[in-house]
PDB file of N, CA and C in Angstrom:
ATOM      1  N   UNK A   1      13.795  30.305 -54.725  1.00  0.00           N
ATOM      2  CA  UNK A   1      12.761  30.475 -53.752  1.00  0.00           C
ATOM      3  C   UNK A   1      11.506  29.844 -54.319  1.00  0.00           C
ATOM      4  N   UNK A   2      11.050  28.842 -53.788  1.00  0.00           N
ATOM      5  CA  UNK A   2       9.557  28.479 -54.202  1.00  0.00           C
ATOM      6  C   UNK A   2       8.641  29.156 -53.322  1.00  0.00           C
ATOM      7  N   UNK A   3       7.279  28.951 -53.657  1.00  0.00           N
ATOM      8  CA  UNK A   3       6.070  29.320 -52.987  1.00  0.00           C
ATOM      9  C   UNK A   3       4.714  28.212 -52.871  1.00  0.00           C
ATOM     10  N   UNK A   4       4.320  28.104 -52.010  1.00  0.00           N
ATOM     11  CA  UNK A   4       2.589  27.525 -52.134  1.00  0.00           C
ATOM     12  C   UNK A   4       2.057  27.789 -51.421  1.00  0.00           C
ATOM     13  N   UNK A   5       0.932  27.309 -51.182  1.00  0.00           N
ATOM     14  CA  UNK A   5      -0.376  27.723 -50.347  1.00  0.00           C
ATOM     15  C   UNK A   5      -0.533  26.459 -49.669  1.00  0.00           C
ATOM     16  N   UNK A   6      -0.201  27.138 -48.277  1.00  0.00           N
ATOM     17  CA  UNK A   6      -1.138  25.973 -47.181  1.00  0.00           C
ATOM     18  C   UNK A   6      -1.846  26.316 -46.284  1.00  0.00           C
ATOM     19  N   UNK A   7      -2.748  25.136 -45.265  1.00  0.00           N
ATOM     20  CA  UNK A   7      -3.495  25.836 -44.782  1.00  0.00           C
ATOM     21  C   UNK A   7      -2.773  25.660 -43.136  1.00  0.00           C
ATOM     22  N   UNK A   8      -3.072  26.721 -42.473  1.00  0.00           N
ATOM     23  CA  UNK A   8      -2.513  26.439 -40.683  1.00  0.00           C
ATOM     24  C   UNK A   8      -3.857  27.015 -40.647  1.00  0.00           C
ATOM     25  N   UNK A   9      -3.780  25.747 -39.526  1.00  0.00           N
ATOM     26  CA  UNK A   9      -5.174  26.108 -38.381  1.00  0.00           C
ATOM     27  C   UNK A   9      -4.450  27.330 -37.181  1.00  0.00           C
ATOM     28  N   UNK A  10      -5.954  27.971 -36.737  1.00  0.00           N
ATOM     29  CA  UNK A  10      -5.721  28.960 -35.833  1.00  0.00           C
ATOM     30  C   UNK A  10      -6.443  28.847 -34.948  1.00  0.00           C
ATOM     31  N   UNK A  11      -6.851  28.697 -33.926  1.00  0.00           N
ATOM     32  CA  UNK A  11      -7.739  28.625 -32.909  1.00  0.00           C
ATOM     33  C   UNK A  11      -8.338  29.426 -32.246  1.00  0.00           C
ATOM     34  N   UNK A  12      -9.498  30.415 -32.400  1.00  0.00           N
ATOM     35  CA  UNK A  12     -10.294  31.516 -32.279  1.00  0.00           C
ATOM     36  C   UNK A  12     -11.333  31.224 -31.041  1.00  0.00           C
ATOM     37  N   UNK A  13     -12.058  31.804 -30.539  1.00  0.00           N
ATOM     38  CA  UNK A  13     -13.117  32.098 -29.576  1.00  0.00           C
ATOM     39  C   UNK A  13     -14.408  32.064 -30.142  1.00  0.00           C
ATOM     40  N   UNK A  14     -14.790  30.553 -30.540  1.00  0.00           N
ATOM     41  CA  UNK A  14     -16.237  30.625 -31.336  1.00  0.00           C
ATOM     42  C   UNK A  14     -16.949  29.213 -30.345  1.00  0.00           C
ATOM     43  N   UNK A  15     -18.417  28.807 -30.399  1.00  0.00           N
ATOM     44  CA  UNK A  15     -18.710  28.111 -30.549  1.00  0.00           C
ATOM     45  C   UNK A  15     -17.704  26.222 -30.338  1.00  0.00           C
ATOM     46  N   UNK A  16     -17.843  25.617 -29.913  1.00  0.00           N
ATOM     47  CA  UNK A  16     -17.388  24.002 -30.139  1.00  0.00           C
ATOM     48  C   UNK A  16     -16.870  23.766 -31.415  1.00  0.00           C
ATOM     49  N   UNK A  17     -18.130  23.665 -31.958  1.00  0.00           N
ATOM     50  CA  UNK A  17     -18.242  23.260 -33.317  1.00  0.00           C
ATOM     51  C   UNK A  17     -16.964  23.913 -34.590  1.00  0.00           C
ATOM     52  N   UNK A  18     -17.366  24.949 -34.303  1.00  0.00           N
ATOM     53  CA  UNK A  18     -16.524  25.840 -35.024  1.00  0.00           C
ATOM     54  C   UNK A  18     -15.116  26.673 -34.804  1.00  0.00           C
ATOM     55  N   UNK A  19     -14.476  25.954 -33.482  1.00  0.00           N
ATOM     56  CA  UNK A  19     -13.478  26.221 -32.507  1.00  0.00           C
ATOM     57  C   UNK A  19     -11.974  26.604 -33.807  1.00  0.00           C
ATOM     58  N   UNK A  20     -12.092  25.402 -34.821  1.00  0.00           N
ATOM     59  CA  UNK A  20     -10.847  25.628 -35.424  1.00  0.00           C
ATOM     60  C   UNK A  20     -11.261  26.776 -36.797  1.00  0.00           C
ATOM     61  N   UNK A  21     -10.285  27.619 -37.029  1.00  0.00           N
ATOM     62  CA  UNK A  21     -10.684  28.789 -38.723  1.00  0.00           C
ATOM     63  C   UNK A  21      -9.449  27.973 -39.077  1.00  0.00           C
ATOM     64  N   UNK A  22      -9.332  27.911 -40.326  1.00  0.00           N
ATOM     65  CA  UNK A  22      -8.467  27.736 -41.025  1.00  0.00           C
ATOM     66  C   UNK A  22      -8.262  28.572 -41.986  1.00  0.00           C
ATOM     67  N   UNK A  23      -7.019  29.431 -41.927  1.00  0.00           N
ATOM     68  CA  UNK A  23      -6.741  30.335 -43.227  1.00  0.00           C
ATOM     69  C   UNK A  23      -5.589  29.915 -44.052  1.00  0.00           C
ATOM     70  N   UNK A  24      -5.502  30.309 -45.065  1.00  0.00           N
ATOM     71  CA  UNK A  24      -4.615  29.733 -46.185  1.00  0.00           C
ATOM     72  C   UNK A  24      -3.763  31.031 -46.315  1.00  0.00           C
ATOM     73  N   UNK A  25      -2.214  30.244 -46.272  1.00  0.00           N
ATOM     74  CA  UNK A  25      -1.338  31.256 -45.929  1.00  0.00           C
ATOM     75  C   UNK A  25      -0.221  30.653 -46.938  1.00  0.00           C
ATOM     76  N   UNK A  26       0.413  31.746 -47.931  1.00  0.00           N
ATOM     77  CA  UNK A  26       1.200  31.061 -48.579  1.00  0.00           C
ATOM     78  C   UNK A  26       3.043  30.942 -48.200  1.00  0.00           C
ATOM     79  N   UNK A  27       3.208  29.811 -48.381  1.00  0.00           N
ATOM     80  CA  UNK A  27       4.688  28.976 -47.829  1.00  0.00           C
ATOM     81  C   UNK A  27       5.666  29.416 -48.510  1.00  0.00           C
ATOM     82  N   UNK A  28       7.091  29.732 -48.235  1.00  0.00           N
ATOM     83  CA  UNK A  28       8.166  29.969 -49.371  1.00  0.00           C
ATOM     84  C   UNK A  28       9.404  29.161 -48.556  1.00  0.00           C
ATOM     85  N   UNK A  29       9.897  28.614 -49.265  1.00  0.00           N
ATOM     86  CA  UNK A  29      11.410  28.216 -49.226  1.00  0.00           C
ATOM     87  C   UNK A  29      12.459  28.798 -49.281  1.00  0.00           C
ATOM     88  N   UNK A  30      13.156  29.693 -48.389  1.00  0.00           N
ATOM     89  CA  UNK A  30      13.860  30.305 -48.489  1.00  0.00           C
ATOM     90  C   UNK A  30      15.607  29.805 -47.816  1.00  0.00           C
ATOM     91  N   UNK A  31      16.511  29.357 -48.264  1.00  0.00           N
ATOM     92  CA  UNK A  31      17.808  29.203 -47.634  1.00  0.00           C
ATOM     93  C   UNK A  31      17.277  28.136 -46.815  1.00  0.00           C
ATOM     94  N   UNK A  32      16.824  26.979 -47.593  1.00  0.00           N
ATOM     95  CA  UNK A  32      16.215  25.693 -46.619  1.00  0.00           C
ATOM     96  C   UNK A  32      14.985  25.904 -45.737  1.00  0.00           C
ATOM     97  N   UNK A  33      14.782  26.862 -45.069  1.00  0.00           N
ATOM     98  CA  UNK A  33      13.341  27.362 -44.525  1.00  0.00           C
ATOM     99  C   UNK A  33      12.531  27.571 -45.046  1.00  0.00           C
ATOM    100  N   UNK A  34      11.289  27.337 -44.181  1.00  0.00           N
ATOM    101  CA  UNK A  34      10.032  27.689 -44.371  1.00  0.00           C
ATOM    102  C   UNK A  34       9.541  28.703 -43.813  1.00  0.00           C
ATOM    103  N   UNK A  35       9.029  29.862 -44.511  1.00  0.00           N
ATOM    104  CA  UNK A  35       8.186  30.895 -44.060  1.00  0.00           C
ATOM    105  C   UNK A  35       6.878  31.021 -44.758  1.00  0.00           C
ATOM    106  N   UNK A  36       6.091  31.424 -43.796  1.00  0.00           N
ATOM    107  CA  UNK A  36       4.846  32.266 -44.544  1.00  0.00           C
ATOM    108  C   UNK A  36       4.956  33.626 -44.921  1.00  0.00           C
ATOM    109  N   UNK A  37       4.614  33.585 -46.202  1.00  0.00           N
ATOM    110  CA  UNK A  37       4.364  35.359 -46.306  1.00  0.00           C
ATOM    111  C   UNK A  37       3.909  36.397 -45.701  1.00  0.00           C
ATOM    112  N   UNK A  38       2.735  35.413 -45.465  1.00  0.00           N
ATOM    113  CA  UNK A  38       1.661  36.837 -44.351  1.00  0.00           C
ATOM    114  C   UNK A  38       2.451  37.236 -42.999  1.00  0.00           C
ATOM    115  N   UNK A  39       3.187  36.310 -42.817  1.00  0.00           N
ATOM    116  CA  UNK A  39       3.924  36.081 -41.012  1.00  0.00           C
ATOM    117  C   UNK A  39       5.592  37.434 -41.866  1.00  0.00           C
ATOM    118  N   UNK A  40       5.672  37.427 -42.630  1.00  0.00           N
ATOM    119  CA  UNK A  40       6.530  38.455 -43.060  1.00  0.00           C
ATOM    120  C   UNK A  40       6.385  39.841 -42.731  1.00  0.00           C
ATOM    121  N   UNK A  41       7.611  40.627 -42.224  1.00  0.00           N
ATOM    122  CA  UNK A  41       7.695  42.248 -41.924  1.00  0.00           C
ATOM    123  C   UNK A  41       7.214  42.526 -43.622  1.00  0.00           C
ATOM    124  N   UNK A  42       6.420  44.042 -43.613  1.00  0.00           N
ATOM    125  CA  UNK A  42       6.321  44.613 -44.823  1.00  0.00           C
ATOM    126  C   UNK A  42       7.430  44.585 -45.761  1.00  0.00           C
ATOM    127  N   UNK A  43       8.790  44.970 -45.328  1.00  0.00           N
ATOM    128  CA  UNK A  43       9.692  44.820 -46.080  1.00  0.00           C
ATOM    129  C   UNK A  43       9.875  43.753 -46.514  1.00  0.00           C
ATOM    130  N   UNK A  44      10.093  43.010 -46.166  1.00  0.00           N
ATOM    131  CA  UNK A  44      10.429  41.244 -46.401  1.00  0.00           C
ATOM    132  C   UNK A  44       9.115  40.911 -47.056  1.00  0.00           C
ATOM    133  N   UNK A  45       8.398  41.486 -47.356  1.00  0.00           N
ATOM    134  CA  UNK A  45       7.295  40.776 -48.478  1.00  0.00           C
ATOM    135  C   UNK A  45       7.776  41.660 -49.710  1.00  0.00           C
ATOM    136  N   UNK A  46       7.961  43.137 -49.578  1.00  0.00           N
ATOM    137  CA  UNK A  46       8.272  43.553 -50.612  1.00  0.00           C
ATOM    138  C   UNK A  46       9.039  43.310 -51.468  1.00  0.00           C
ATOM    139  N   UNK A  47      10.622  43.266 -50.499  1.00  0.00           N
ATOM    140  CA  UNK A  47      11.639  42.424 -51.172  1.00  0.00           C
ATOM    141  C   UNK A  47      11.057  40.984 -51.915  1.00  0.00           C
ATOM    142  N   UNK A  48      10.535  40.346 -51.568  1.00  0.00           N
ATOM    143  CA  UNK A  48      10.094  38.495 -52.308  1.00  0.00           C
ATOM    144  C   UNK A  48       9.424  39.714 -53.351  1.00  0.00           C
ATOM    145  N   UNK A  49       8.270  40.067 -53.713  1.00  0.00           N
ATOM    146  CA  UNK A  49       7.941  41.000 -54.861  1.00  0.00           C
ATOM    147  C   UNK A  49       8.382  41.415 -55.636  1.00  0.00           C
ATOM    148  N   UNK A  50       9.626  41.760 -55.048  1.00  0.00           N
ATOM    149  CA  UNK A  50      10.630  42.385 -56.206  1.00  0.00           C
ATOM    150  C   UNK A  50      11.591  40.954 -56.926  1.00  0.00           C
ATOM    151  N   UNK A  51      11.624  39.953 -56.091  1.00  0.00           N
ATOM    152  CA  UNK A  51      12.309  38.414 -56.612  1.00  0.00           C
ATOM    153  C   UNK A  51      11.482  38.091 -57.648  1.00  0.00           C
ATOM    154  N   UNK A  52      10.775  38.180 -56.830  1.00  0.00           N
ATOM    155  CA  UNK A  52      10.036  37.070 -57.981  1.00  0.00           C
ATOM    156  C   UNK A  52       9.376  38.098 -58.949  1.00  0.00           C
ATOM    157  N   UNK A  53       9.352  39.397 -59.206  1.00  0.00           N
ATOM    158  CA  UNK A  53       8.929  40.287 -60.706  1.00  0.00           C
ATOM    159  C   UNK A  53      10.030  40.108 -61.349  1.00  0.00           C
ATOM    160  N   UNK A  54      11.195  40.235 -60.430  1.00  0.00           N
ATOM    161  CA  UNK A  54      12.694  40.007 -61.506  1.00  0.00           C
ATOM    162  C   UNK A  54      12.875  38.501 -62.142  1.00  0.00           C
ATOM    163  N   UNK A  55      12.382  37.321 -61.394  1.00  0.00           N
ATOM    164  CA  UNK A  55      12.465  36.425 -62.036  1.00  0.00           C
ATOM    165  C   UNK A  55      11.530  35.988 -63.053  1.00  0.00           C
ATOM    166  N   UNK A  56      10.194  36.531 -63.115  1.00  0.00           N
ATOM    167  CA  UNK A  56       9.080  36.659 -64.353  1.00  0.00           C
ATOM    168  C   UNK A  56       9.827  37.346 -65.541  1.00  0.00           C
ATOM    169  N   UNK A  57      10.472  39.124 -65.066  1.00  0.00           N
ATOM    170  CA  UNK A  57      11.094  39.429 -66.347  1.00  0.00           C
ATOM    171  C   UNK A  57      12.382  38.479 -66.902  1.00  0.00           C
ATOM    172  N   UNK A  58      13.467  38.080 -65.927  1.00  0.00           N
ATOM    173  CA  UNK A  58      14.420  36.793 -66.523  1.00  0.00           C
ATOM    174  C   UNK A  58      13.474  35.589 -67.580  1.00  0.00           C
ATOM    175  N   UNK A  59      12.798  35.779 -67.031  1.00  0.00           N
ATOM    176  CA  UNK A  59      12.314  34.455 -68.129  1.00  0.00           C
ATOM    177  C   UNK A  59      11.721  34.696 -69.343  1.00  0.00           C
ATOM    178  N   UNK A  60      11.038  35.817 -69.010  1.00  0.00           N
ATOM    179  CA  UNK A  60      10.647  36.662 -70.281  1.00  0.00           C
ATOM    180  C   UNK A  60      11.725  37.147 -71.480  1.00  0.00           C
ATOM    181  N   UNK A  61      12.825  37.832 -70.631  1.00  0.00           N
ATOM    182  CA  UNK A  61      13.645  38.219 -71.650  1.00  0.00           C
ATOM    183  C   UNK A  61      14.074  37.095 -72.343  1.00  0.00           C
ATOM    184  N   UNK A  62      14.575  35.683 -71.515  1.00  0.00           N
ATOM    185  CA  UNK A  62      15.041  34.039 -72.413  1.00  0.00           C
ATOM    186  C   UNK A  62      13.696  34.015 -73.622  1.00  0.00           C
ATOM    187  N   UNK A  63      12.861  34.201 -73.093  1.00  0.00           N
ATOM    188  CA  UNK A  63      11.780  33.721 -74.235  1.00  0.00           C
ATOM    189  C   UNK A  63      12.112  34.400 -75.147  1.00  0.00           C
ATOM    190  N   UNK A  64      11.946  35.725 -75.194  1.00  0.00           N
ATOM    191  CA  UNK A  64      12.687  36.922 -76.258  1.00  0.00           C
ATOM    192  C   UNK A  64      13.697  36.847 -76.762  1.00  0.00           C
ATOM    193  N   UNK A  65      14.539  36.724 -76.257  1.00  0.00           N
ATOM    194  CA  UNK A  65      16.045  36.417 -76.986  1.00  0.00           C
ATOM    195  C   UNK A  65      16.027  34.621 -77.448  1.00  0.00           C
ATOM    196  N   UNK A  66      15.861  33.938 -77.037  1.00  0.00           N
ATOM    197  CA  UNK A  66      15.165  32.513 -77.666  1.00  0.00           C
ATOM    198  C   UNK A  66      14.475  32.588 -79.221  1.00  0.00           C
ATOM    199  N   UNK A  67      13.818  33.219 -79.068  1.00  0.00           N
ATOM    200  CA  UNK A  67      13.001  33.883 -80.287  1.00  0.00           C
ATOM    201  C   UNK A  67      13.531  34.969 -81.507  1.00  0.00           C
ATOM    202  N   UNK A  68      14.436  36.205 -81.005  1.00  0.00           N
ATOM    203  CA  UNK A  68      15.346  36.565 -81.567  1.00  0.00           C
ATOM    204  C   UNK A  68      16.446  35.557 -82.140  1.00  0.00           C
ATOM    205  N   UNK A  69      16.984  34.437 -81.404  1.00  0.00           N
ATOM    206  CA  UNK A  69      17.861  33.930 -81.660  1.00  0.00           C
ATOM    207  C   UNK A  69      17.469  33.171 -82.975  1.00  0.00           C
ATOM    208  N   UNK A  70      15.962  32.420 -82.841  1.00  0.00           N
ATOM    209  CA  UNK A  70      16.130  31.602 -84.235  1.00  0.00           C
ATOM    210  C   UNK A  70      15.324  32.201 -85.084  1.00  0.00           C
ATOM    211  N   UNK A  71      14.690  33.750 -85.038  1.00  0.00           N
ATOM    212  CA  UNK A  71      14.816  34.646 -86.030  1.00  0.00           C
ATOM    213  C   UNK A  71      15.847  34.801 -87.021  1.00  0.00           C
ATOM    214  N   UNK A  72      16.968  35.297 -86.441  1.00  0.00           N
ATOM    215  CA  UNK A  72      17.518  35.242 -86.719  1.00  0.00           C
ATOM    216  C   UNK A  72      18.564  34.221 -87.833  1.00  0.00           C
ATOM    217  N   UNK A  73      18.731  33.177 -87.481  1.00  0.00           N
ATOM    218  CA  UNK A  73      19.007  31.916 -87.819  1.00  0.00           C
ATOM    219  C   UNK A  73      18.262  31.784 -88.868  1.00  0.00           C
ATOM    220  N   UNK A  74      16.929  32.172 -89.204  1.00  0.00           N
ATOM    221  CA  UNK A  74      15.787  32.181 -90.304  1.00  0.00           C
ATOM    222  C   UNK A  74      16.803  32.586 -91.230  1.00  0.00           C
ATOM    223  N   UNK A  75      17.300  33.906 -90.673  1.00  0.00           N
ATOM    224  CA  UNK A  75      17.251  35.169 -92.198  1.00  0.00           C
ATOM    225  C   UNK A  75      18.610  34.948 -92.486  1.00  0.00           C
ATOM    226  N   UNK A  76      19.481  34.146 -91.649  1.00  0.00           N
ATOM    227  CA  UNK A  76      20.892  33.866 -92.057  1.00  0.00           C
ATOM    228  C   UNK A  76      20.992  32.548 -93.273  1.00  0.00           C
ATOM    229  N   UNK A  77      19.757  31.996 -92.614  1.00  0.00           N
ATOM    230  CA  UNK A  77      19.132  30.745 -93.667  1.00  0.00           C
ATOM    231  C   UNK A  77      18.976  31.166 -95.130  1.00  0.00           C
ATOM    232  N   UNK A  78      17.993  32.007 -94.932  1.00  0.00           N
ATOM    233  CA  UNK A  78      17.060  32.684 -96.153  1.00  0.00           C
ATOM    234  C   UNK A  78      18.550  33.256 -96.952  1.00  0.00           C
ATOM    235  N   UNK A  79      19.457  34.269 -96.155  1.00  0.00           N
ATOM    236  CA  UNK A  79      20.463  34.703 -97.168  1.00  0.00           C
ATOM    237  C   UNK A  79      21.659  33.830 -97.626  1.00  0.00           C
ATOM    238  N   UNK A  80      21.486  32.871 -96.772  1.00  0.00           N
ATOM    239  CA  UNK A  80      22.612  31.910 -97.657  1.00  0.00           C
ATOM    240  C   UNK A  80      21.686  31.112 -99.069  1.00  0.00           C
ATOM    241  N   UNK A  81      20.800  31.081 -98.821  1.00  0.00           N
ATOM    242  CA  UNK A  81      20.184  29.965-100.100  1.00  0.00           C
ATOM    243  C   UNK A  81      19.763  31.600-101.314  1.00  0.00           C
ATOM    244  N   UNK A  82      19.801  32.774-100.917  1.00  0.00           N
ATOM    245  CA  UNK A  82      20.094  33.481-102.112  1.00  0.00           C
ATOM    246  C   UNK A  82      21.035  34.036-102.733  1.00  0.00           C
ATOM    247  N   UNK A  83      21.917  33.875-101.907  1.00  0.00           N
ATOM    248  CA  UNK A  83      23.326  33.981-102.482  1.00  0.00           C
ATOM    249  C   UNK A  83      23.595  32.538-103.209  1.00  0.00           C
ATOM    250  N   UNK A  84      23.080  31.688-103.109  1.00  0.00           N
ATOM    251  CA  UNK A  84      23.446  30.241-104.197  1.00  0.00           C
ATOM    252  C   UNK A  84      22.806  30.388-105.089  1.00  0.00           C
ATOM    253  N   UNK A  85      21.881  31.316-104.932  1.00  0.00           N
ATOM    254  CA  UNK A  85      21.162  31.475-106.816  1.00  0.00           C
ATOM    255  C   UNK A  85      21.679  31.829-107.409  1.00  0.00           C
TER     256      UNK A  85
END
């Protein structure tokens, strides 16, 4: 699922001049479609909330275990070159 920010014009009851508002509404890609968030039922925003916190922690944990991994690899290092002493 991606996301961005675009803008759709809306057309309000002002003045000539100032006929078009433009608000910035953010876009997601979902199963080839395009939706806006804001245009989303409460649920259906919540659910994307919960995607995309789960996909912040997925990446987090790779970083972590990435990091564990060549920790690791350190101290397997470190104990093979003292066992050759």
């Amino acid at each position: 699922m991606t996301t961005k920010n675009k803008k759709q014009n809306k057309t309000v009851d002002q003045p000539k001049d100032e006929s078009v508002q433009t608000e910035k509404k953010t876009s997601l890609t979902f199963d080839g479609k395009e939706y806006f968030f804001e245009d989303l039922t409460q649920e259906q925003q919540v659910i994307i909330n919960h995607i995309n916190s789960l996909e912040s922690k997925a990446r987090d944990a790779q970083f972590n275990l990435d990091q564990c991994n060549v920790a690791k690899q350190a101290f397997v290092n470190m104990l093979k070159e003292s066992l050759e002493d």
